[in-house]
Protein backbone atom coordinates (compact mmCIF):
# COMPACT_ATOMS: atom_id res chain seq x y z
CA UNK A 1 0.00 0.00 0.00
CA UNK A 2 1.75 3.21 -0.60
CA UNK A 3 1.96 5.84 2.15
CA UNK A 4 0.23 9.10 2.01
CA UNK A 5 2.12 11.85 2.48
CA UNK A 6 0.41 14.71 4.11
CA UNK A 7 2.53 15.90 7.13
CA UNK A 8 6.14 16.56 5.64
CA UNK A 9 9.08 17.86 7.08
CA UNK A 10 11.28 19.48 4.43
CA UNK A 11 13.78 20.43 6.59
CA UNK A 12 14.79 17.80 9.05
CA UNK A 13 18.78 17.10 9.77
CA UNK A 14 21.08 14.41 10.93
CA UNK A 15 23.93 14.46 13.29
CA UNK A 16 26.79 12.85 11.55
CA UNK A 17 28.82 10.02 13.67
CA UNK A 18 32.24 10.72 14.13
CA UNK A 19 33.52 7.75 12.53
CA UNK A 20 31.42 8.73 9.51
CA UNK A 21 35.10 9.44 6.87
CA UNK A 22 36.77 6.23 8.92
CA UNK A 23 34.43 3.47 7.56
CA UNK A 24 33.04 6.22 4.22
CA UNK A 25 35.89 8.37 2.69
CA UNK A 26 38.25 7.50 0.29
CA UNK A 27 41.59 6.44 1.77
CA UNK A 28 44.05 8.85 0.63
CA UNK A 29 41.65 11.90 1.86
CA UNK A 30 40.82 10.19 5.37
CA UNK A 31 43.71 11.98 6.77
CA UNK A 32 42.44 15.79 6.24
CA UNK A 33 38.85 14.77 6.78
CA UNK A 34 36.74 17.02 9.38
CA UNK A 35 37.44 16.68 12.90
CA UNK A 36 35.93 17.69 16.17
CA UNK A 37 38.18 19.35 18.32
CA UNK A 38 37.71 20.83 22.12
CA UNK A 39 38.89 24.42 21.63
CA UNK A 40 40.64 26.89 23.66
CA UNK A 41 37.24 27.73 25.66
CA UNK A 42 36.33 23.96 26.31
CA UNK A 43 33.97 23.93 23.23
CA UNK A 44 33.69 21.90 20.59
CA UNK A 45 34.48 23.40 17.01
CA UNK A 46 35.21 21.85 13.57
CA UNK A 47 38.70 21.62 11.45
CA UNK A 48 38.21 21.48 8.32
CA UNK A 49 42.24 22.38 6.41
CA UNK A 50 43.21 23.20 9.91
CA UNK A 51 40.72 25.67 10.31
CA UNK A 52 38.54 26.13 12.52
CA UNK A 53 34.92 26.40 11.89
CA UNK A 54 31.90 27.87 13.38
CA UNK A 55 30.44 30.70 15.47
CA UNK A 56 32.88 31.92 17.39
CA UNK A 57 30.31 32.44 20.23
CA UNK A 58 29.23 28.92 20.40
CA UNK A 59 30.36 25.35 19.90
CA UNK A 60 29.02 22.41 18.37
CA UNK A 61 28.49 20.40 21.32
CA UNK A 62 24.62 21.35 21.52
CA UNK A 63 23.91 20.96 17.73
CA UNK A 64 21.95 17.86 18.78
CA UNK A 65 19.78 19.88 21.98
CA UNK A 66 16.68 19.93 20.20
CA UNK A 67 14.34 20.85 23.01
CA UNK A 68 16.60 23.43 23.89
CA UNK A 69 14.33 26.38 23.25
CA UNK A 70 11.77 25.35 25.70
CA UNK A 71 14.45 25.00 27.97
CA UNK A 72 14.25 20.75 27.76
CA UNK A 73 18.28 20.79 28.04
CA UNK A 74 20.81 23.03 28.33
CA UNK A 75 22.83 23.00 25.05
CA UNK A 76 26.01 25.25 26.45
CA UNK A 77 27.03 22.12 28.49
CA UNK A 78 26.68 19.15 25.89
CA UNK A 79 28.98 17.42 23.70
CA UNK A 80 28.08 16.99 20.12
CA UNK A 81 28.06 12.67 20.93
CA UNK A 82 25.11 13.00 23.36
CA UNK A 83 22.76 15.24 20.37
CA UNK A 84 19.22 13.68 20.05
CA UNK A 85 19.76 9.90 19.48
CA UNK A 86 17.48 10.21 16.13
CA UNK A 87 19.99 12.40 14.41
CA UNK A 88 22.25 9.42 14.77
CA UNK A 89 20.05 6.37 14.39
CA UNK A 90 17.15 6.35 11.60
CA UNK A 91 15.45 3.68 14.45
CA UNK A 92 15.62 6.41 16.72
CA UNK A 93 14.21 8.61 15.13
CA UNK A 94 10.98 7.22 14.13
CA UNK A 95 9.22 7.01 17.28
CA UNK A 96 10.11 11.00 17.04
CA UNK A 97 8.25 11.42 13.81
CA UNK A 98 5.43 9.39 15.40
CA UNK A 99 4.30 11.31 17.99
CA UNK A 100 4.17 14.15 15.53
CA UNK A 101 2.42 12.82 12.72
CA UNK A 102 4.95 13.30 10.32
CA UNK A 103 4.51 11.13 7.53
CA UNK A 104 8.19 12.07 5.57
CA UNK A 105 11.64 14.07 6.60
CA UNK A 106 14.33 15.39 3.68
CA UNK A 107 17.33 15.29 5.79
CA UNK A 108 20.46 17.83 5.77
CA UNK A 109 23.28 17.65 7.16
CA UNK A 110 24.60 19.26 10.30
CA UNK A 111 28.62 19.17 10.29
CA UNK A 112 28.16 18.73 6.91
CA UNK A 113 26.90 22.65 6.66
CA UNK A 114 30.40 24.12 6.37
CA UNK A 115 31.25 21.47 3.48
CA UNK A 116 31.33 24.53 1.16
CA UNK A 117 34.11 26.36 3.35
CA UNK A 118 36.58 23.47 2.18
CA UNK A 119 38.98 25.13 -0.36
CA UNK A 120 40.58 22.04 -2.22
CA UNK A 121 38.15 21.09 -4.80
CA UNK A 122 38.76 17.58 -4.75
CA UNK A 123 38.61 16.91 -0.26
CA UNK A 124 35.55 18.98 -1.15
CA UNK A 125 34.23 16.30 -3.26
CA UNK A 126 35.57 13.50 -1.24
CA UNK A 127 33.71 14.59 1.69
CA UNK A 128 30.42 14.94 -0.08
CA UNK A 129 30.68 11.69 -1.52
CA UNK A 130 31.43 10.32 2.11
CA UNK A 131 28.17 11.96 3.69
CA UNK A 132 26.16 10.87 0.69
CA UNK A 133 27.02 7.50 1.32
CA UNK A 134 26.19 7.46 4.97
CA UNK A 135 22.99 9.26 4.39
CA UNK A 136 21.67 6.70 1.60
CA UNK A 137 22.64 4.06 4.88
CA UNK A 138 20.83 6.06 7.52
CA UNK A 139 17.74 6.45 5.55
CA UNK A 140 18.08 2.52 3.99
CA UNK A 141 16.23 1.71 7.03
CA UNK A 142 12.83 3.54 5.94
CA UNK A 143 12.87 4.32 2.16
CA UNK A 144 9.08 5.53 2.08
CA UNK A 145 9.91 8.23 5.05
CA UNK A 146 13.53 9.01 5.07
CA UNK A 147 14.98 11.22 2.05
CA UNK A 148 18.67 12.10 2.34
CA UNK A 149 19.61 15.55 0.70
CA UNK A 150 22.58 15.52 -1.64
CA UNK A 151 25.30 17.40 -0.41
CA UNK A 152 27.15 19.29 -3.87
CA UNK A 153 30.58 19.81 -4.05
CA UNK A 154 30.14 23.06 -5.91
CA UNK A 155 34.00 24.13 -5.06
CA UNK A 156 33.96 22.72 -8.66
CA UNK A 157 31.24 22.51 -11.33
CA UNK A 158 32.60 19.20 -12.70
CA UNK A 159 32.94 17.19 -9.59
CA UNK A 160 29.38 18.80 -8.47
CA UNK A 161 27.78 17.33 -11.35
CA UNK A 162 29.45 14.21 -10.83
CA UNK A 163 28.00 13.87 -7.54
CA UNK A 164 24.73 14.73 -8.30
CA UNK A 165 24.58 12.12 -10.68
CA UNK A 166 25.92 9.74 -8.43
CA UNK A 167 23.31 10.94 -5.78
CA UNK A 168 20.51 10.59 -8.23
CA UNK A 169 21.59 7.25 -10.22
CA UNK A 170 23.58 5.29 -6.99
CA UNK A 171 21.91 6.44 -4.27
CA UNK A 172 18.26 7.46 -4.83
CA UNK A 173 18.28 10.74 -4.03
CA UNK A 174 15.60 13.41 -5.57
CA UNK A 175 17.73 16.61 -4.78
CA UNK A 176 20.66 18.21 -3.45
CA UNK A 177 21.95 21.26 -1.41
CA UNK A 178 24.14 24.01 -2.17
CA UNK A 179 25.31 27.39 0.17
CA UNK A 180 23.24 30.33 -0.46
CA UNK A 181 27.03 32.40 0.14
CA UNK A 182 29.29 32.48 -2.86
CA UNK A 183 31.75 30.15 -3.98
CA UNK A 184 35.00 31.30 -5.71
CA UNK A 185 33.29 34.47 -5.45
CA UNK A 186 30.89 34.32 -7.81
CA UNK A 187 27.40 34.16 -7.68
CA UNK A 188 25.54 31.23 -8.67
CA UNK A 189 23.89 32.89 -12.04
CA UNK A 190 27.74 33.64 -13.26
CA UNK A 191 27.88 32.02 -16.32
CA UNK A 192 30.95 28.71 -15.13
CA UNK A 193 27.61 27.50 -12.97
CA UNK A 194 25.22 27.42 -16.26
CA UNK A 195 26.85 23.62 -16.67
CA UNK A 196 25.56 22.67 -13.14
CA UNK A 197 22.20 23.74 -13.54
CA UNK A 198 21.78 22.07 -17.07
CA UNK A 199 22.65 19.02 -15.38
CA UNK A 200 20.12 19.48 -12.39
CA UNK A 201 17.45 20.34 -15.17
CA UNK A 202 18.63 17.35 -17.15
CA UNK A 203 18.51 15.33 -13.95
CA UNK A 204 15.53 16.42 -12.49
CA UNK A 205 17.10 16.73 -9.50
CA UNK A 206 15.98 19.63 -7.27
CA UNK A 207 18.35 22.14 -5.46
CA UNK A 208 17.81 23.29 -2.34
CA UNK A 209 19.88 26.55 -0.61
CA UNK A 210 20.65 25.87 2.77
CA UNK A 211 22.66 28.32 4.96
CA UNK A 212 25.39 27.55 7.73
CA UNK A 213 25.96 29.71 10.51
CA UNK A 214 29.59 30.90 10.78
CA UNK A 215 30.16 28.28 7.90
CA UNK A 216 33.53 29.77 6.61
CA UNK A 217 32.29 31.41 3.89
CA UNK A 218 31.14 34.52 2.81
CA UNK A 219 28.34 35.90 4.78
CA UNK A 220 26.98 39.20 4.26
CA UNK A 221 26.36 41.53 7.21
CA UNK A 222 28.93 39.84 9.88
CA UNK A 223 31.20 42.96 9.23
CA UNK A 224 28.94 45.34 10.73
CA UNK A 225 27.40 42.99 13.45
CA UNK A 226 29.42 40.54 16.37
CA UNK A 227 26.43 39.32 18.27
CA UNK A 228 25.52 35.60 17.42
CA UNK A 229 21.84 36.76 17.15
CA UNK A 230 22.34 39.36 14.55
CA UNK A 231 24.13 37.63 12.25
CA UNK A 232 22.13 34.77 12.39
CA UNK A 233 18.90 37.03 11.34
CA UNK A 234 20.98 39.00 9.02
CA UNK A 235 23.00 35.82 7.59
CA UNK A 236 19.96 33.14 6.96
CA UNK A 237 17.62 35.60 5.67
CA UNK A 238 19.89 38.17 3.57
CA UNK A 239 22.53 35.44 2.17
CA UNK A 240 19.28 33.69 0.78
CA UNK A 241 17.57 37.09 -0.26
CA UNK A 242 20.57 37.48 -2.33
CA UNK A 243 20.63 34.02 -3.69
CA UNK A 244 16.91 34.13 -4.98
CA UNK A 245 17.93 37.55 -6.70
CA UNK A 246 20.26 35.72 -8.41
CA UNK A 247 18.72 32.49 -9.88
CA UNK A 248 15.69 34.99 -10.90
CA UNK A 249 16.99 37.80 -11.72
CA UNK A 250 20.23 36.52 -12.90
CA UNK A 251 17.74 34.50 -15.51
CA UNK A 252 19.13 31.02 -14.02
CA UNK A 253 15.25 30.32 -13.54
CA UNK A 254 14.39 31.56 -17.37
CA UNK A 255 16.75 29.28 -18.73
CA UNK A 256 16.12 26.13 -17.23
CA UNK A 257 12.30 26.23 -17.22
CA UNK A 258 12.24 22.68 -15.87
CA UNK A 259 14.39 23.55 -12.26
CA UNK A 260 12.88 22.86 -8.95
CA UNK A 261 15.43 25.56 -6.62
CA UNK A 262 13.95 26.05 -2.84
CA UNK A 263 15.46 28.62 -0.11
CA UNK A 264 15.26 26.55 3.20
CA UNK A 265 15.59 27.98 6.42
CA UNK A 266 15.73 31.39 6.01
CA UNK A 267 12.27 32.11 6.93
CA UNK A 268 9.39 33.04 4.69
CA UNK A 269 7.72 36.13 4.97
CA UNK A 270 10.61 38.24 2.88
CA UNK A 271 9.63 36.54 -0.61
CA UNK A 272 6.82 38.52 -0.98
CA UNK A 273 8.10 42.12 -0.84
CA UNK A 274 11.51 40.63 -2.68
CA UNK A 275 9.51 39.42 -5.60
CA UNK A 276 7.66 42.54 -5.41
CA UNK A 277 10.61 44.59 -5.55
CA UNK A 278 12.12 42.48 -8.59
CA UNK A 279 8.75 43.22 -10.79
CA UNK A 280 8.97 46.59 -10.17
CA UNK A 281 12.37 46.99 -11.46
CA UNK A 282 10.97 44.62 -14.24
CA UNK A 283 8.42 46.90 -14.92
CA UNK A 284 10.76 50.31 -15.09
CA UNK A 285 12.71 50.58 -18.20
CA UNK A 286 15.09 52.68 -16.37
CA UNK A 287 16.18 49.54 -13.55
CA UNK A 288 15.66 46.72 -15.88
CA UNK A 289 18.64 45.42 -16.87
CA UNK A 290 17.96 41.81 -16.52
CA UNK A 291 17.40 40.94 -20.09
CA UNK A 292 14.41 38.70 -18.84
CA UNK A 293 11.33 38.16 -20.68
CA UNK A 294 9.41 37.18 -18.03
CA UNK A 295 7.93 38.78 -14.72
CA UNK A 296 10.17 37.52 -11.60
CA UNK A 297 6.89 36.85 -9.86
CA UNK A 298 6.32 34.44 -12.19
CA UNK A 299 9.41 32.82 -12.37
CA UNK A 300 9.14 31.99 -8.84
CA UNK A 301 6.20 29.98 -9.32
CA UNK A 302 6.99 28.17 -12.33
CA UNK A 303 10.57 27.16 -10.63
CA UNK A 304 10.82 28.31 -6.59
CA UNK A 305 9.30 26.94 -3.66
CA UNK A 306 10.25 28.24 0.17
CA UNK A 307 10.27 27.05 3.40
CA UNK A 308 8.74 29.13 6.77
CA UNK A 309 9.18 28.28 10.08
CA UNK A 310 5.95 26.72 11.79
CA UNK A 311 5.59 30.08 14.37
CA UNK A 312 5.93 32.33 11.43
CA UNK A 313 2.92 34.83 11.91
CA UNK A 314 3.09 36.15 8.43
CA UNK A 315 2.31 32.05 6.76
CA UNK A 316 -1.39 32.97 7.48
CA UNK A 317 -1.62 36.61 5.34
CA UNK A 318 1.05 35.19 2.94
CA UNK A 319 -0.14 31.42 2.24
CA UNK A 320 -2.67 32.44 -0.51
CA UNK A 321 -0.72 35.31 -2.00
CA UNK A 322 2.59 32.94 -2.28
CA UNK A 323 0.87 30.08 -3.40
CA UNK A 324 -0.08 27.51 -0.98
CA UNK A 325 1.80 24.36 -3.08
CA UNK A 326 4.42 26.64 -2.78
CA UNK A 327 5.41 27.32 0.65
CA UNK A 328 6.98 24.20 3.09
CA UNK A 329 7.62 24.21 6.41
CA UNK A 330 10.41 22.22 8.73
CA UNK A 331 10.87 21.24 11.65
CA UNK A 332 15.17 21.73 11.48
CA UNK A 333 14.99 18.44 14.25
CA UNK A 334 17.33 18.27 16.11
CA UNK A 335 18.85 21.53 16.20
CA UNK A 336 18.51 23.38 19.33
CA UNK A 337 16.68 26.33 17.54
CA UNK A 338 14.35 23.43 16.06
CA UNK A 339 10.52 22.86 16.48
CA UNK A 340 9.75 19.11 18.32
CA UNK A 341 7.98 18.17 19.67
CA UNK A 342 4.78 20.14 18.17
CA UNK A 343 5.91 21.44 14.96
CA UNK A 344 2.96 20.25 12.45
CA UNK A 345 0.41 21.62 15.78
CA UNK A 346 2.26 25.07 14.89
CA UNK A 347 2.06 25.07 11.37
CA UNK A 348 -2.10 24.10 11.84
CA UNK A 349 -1.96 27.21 14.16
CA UNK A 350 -0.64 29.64 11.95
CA UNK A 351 -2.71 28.36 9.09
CA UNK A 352 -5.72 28.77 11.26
CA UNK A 353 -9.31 29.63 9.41
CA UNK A 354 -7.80 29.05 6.10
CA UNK A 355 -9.01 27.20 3.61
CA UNK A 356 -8.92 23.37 3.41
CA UNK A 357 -6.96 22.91 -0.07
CA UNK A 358 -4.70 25.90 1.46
CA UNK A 359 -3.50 23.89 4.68
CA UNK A 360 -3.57 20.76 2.99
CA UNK A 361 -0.98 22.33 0.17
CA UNK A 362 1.18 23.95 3.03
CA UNK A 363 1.45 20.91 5.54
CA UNK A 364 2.60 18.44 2.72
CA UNK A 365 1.34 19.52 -1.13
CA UNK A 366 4.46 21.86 -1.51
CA UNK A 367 7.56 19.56 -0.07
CA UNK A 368 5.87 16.51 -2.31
CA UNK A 369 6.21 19.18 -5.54
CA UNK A 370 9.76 20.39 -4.58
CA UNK A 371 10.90 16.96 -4.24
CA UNK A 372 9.29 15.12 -6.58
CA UNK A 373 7.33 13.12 -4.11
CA UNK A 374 4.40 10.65 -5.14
C-alpha cells in the first residue's frame, strides 16, 4: 500500500557520527577529513584544512539539543556525541516522527553545513561523496519516510555534477543542497555554474539553498554585526535574499524552465516584498537590466518553492498570496533552535481559518512538488 504523504518535514537534519570518513571516505583523503576538536574555551568546534569552523560564540556540542528552546536541556554544556539519538540512528528517530504525525523528513546535514568552506576542490568532493554515502545508509532503514539531501561539491562545477549524478543514479536521491554564500566568489547565475544547472534540469534533481551559521564562507552583514543573534537574522535571511535575486533575476530560472530551486531555512515572509521589488524593477525601463522576458513573480512559481518556520505569523496573510503548493515548512529536528515536539500543531496554528486545499498544500502539497514526491 503506498503511504500518504500529508505531514512533511522538508527540513529535518542528521547528526553525523564521528567515525562517519573512517568506515566512508576514500583512503588517501581520510587523513584531512573534518574533525571535532575541544577548543581553547572547552567547546567543541570543527577543522576542516586546519581551520577552525563555526560561530565563534558557540560550539558544536549542543547541535543535537533539540528541546533546547523550551528550555528541555541546556545546550552550552553538551557534547556533540550525546545530540538527540534520532539524528544518529534512523530507528531512533521514528518514534520521534510518530508522535508528531509526520509522515516524511528530507534530511540535511549538520557538520556537513560548512562542506562549502573546504577550499581544495577535490577533499571537497571526497567529503560529499562520504556523507552521501552514509545518508543513503541512515535512511536505507525507511525508504518511504527518510529522504537524504545531496550534499554538492560546488568548489567545482565538474565534480558537483558528478556527484549529483551519483546521488541521483547510486543512491536514490531526488535533490541536493548548495550554500546560499558564494563560492570562488561568484554568484551562482555567473555564467561557469550554467553547466551545473543544465545538469540538475537534465537530472531532475531539485536544489535546495541551505545556509550555515559561521560556515567559513562569505556571509553578508557579519562585518557590521558581532552578536551571534544578529548575524544569524541577518545571515539566513539576507545570504538567501541574495541568492533568490540571483537564480531569478540573474535568468538562471528563465533558462532552465524545468528547475525545482527552494530557499530553506531562512524564513518566509521576505519573498513577498523581494519578488515585489524584482517586478517593479521589471516593470521600469530605467532599472531593468535583466534581459528577462518574463515577470520575476512568475518565475518563482513556475521554478521556486520556500520554506517558513511553523511560528511564522506572516504564513497565514502570505499562504494564498505565495501560493499555498508553494510554501513548506520544517521542523530543522534536532537543532537546538528546532521545532519538536509540536511542529505540524504550529504550522495548523498559523494556518488557522484558512481554507482546506490551502493547509492541505502547506502541511505536505508543496515539499511533495519540490521533491518530486508521489
Amino acid at each position: 500500500m503506498n503511504r500518504a504523504y500529508n505531514v512533511v518535514d522538508a527540513d529535518g537534519h542528521v547528526l553525523e557520527p564521528l567515525d562517519l570518513w573512517d568506515h566512508y571516505m576514500d583512503p588517501k583523503f581520510r587523513e584531512r577529513a573534518p574533525r571535532l576538536i575541544k577548543d581553547t574555551d572547552g567547546k567543541e568546534r570543527l577543522v576542516i584544512e586546519e581551520r577552525v569552523l563555526g560561530s565563534a560564540q558557540a560550539g558544536l556540542g549542543g547541535a543535537g539539543a533539540v528541546g533546547a528552546r523550551q528550555g528541555v536541556v541546556a545546550s552550552n554544556t553538551m557534547e556533540y556525541r550525546d545530540g538527540k539519538a534520532g539524528g544518529f540512528d534512523p530507528h531512533a528517530r521514528m518514534p520521534d516522527m510518530d508522535a508528531d504525525g509526520i509522515d516524511a523528513a528530507f534530511l540535511f546535514p549538520t557538520l556537513g553545513l560548512f562542506s562549502g568552506a573546504i577550499q581544495d576542490p577535490e577533499l571537497a568532493a571526497a567529503t560529499c561523496r562520504a556523507y552521501n554515502r552514509w545518508l543513503a545508509d541512515y535512511c536505507k532503514p525507511y525508504p518511504d519516510r527518510l529522504f537524504g539531501i545531496a550534499m554538492l561539491p560546488l568548489q567545482s562545477v565538474d565534480l558537483a555534477i558528478a556527484e549529483m549524478r551519483f546521488a541521483k543514479k547510486e543512491l536514490g536521491f531526488k535533490a541536493g543542497f548548495i550554500r546560499p554564500n558564494p563560492y570562488s566568489s561568484k554568484m551562482v547565475d555567473d555564467p561557469m555554474y550554467e553547466p551545473f544547472w543544465a545538469a540538475a534540469e537534465d537530472l531532475d534533481f531539485a536544489i535546495a539553498f541551505h545556509e550555515g551559521a559561521g560556515g567559513g564562507m562569505p556571509q553578508v552583514g557579519i562585518d557590521r554585526f558581532e552578536g551571534r543573534g544578529a548575524r544569524h537574522i541577518i545571515t539566513h535571511t539576507m545570504e538567501m535574499m541574495l541568492a533568490c535575486l540571483a537564480v531569478i533575476w540573474g535568468g538562471v530560472c528563465e533558462r532552465h524552465p524545468k528547475l525545482r530551486i527552494a530557499f530553506m531555512e531562512s524564513g518566509g515572509g521576505w519573498v513577498a516584498p523581494w519578488l515585489d521589488r524584482m517586478d517593479r524593477h521589471f516593470d521600469d525601463q530605467g532599472f531593468n537590466d535583466s534581459g528577462l522576458k518574463t515577470r520575476p513573480s512568475e518565475l518563482f512559481q513556475r521554478n521556486c518553492w520556500i520554506s517558513f518556520e511553523p511560528v511564522e505569523g506572516s504564513l497565514h496573510v502570505l499562504a494564498d498570496y505565495i501560493g499555498p503548493h508553494k510554501i513548506m515548512w520544517a521542523t530543522d529536528y534536532p537543532h537546538p533552535d528546532g521545532f519538536f515536539p509540536g511542529a505540524p500543531d504550529m504550522v495548523r496554528k498559523q494556518l488557522a481559518g484558512l481554507s482546506a486545499e490551502t493547509q492541505r498544500q502547506v502541511m505536505g502539497g508543496g515539499a511533495r512538488g519540490f521533491y518530486g514526491l508521489n
